[in-house]
Protein backbone atom coordinates (compact mmCIF):
# COMPACT_ATOMS: atom_id res chain seq x y z
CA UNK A 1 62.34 75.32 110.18
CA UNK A 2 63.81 73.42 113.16
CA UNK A 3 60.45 71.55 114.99
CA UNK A 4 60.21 68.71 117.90
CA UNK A 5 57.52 66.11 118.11
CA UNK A 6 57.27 63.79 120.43
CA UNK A 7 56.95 60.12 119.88
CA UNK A 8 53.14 59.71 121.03
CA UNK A 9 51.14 61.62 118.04
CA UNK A 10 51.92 65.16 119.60
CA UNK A 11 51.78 68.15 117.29
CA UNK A 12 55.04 69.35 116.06
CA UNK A 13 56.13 72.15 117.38
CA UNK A 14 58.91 75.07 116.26
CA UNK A 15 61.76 76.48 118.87
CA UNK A 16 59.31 79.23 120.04
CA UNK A 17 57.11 76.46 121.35
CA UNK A 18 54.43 77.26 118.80
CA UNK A 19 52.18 74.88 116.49
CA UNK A 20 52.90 74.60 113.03
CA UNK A 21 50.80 76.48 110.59
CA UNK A 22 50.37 76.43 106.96
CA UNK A 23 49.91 79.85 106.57
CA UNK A 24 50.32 83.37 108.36
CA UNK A 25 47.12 85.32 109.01
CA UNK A 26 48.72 87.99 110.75
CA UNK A 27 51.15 89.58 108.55
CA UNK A 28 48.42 90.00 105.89
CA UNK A 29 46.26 91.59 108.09
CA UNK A 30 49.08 94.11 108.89
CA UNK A 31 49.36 94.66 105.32
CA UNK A 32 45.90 95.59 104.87
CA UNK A 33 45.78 97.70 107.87
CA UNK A 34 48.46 99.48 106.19
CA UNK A 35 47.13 99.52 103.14
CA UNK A 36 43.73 100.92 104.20
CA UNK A 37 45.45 103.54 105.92
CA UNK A 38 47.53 104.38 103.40
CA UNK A 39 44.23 104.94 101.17
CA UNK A 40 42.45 107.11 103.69
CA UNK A 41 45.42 109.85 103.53
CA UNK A 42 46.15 109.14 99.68
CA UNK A 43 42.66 110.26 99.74
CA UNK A 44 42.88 112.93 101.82
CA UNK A 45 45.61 114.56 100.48
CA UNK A 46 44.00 113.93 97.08
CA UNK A 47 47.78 112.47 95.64
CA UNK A 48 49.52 109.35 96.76
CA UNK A 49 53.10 110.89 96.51
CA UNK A 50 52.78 113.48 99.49
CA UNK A 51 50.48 112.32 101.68
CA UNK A 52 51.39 115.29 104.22
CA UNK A 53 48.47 116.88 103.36
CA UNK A 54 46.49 114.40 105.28
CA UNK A 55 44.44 115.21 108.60
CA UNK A 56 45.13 111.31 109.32
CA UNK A 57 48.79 111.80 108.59
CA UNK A 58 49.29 115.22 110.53
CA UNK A 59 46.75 114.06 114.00
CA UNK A 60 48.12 110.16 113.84
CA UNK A 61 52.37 111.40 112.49
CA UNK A 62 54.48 110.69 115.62
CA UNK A 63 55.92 114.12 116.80
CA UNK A 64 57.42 113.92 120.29
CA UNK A 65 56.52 117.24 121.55
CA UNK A 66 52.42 115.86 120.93
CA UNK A 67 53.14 112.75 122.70
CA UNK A 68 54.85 114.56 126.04
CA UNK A 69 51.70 116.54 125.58
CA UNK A 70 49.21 113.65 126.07
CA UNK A 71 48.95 111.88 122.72
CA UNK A 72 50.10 108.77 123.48
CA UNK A 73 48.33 107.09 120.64
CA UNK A 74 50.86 108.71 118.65
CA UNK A 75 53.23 106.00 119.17
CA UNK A 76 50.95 103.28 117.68
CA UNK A 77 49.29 105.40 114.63
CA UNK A 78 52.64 106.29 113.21
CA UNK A 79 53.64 102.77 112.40
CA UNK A 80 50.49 102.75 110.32
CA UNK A 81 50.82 105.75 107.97
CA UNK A 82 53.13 106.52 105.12
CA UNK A 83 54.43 109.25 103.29
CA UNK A 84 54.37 107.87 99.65
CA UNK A 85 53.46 105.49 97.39
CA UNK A 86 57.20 104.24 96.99
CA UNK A 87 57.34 104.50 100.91
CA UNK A 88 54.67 101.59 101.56
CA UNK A 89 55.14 99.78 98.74
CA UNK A 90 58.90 99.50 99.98
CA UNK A 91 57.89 98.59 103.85
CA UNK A 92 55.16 96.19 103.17
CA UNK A 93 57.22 93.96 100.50
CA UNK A 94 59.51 93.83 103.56
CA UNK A 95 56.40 93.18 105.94
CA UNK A 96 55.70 90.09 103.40
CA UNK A 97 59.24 88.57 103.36
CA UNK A 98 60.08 88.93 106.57
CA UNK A 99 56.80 88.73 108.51
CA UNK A 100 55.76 85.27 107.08
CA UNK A 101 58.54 83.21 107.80
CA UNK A 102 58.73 84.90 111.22
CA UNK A 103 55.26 84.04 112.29
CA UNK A 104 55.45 80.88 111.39
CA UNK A 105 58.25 80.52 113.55
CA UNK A 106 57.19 82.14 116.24
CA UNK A 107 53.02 81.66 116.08
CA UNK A 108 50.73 83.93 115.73
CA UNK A 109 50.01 85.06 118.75
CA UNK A 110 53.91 85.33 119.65
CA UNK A 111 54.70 87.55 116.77
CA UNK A 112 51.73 89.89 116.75
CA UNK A 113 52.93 90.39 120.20
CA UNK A 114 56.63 90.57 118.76
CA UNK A 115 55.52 92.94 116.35
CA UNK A 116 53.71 95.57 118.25
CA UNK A 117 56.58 95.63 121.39
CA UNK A 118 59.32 96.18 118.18
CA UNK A 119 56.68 98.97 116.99
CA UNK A 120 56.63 100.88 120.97
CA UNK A 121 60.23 100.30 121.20
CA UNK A 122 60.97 101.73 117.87
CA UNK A 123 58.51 104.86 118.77
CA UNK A 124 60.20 105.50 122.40
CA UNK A 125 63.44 105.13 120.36
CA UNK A 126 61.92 108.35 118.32
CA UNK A 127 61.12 110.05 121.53
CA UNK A 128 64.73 109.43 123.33
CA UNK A 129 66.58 110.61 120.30
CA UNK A 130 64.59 112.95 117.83
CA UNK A 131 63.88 116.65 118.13
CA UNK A 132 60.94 117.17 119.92
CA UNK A 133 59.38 119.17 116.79
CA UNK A 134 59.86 116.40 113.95
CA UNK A 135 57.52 113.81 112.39
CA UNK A 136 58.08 109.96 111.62
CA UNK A 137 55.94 107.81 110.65
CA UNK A 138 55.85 104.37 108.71
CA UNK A 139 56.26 100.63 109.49
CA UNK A 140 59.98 100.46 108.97
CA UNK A 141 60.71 100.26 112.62
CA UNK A 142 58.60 97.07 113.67
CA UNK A 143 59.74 95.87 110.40
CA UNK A 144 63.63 96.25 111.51
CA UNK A 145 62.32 94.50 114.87
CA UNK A 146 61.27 91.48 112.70
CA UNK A 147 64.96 91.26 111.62
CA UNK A 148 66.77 91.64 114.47
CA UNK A 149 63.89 88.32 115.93
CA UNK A 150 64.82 86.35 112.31
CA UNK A 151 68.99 86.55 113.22
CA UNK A 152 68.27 85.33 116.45
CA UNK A 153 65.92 82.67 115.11
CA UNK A 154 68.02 81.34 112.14
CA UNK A 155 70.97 81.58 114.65
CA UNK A 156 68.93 79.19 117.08
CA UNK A 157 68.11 76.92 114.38
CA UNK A 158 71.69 77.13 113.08
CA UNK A 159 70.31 77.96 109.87
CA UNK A 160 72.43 79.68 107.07
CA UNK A 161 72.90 83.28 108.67
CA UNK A 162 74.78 84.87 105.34
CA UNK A 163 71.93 86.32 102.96
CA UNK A 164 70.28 87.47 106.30
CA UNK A 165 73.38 89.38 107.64
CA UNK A 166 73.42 91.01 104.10
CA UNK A 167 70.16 92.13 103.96
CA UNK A 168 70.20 93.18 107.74
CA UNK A 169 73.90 95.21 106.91
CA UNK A 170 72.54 96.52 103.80
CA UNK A 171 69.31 98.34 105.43
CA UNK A 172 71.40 100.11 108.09
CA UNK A 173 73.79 101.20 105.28
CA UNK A 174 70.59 102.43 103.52
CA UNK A 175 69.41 103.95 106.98
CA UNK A 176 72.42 106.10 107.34
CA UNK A 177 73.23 106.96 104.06
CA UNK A 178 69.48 108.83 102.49
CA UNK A 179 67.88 111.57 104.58
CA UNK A 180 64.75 111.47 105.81
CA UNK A 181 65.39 108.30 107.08
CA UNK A 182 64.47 107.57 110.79
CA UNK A 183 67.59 105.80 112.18
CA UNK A 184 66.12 106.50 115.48
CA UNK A 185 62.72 104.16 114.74
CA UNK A 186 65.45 102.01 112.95
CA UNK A 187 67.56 101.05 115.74
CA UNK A 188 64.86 100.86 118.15
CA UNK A 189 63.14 98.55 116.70
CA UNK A 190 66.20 96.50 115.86
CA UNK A 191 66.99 96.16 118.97
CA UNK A 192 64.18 95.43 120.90
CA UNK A 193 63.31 93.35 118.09
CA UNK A 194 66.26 91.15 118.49
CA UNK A 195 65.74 90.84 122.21
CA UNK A 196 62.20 89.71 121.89
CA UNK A 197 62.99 87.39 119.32
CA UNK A 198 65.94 85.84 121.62
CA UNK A 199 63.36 85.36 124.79
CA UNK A 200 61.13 83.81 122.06
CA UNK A 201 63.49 81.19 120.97
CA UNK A 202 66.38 80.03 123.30
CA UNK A 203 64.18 79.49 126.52
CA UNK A 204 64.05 75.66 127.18
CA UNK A 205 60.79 74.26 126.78
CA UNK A 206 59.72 73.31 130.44
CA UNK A 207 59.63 76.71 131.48
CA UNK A 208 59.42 78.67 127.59
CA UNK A 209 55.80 80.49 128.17
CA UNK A 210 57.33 81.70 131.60
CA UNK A 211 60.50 83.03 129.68
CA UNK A 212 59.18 84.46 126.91
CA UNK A 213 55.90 86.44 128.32
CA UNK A 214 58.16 87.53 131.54
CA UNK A 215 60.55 89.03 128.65
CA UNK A 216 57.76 91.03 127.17
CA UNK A 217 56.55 92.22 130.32
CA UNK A 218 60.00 93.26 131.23
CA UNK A 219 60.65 94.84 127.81
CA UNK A 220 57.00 96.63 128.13
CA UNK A 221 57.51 98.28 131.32
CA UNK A 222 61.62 99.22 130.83
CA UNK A 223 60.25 100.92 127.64
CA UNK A 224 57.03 102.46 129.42
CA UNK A 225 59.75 103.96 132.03
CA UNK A 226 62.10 105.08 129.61
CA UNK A 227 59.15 106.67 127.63
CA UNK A 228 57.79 108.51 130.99
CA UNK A 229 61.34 109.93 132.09
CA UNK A 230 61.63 111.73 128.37
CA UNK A 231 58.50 113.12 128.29
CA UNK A 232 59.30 114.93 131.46
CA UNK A 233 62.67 116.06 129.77
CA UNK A 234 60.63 117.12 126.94
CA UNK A 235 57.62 119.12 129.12
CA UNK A 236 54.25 120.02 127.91
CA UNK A 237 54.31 121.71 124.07
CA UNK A 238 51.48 123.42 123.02
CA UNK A 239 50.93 122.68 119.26
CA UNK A 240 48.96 123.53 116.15
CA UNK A 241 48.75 121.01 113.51
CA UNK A 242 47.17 121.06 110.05
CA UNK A 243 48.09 119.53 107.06
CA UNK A 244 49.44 123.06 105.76
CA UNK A 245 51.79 123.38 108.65
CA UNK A 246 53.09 121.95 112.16
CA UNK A 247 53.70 124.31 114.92
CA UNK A 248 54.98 124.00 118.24
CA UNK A 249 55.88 126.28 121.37
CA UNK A 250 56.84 124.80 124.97
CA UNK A 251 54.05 125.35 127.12
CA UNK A 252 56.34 127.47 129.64
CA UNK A 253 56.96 130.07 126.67
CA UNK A 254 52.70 131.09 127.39
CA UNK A 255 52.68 129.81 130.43
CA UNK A 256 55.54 130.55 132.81
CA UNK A 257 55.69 128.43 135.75
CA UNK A 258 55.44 129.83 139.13
């Protein structure tokens, strides 16, 4: 991991301008926020391969029509819940992998922030490009954010970019190729992860905090419009959700407009 020190006993430092730490705090905590959720609707549901019979998983599930409704939560809860056992066993070995290294790159404070603005741009992703009747949920999205901020990373610190562009190549191969799959939270949080992660580490130091908090800002509010102009595409939905079944009208279909 690439770091600077100066010559007068100052802490080193790594390209994101952030101290060096022995180890993360924050991806674990992730994990077991995961993990605790994942409990609550395994118990629930009373089985951990279909949680779908969850109240958690059916009032927290992102569906878009809910969240041009009002339930803007919905964009955050979703990257907590799974469907399976296999399903967050699969996303938080990724979280572990890919998650420490990051944050030690980046800080903690940098890549909880990383990792929640890869989570909303993975979610408005969903809403721009899903049905407005479907459900996603899981952690795969920020998770793709925290590879699209590690290429950009290694790249900066001219670090060996091969095994990364395999595993990066082989999980959008795996994203198109199995249904069920979210492609949408996939490439969202790619994305916006990789453009977080570049305003993390190219900035020059002098003006770095500047850079890289004026990038999230930026990246915050372009999402926040982009989430606001679908949702009026989208209209109000009235909805009835249960963990037996998901159903959705337009609002317009009860109540025409005048």
């Amino acid at each position: 991991m690439a770091a600077t020190a100066g010559s007068r006993g100052i802490a080193p430092r790594t390209v994101a301008g952030a101290r060096l730490i022995d180890r993360p705090l924050v991806t674990p905590v992730l994990i077991a926020l995961n993990v605790v959720a994942f409990l609550l609707t395994a118990f629930q549901s009373g089985s951990a391969t279909d949680l779908s019979g969850s109240q958690l998983f059916v009032d927290g599930a992102l569906i878009p029509a809910e969240v041009a409704s009002g339930e803007y939560y919905r964009l955050l809860t979703a990257g907590f819940l799974h469907g399976s056992l296999i399903h967050i066993a699969a996303n938080m070995i990724s979280l572990f992998f890919l998650g420490g290294p990051l944050e030690r790159i980046l800080g903690r404070g940098r890549f909880l922030t990383h990792y929640l603005v890869s989570l909303f741009g993975a979610s408005v992703s969903v809403m721009l490009f899903s049905e407005p009747v479907s459900v996603t949920i899981g952690a795969s999205g920020a998770i793709y954010g925290l590879l699209g901020a590690l290429v950009v990373a290694f790249k900066r610190m001219r670090a060996d970019l091969r095994q990364l562009i395999v595993v990066v190549a082989l999980n959008v191969w795996i994203t198109f190729q199995f249904p069920g799959i979210s492609w949408q939270g996939h490439l969202g949080g790619l994305v916006v992860g990789a453009a977080i992660g570049a305003a993390m580490v190219y900035p020059p130091s002098r003006t770095r905090n500047a850079w890289q908090w004026g990038a999230v800002a930026a990246m915050v509010v372009a999402l926040t419009v982009t989430l606001v102009l679908r949702d009026q595409a989208i209209g109000p939905w009235i909805c009835e959700t249960s963990p037996d079944r998901i159903s959705c009208i337009p609002e317009y279909f009860i109540r025409p407009p005048r």
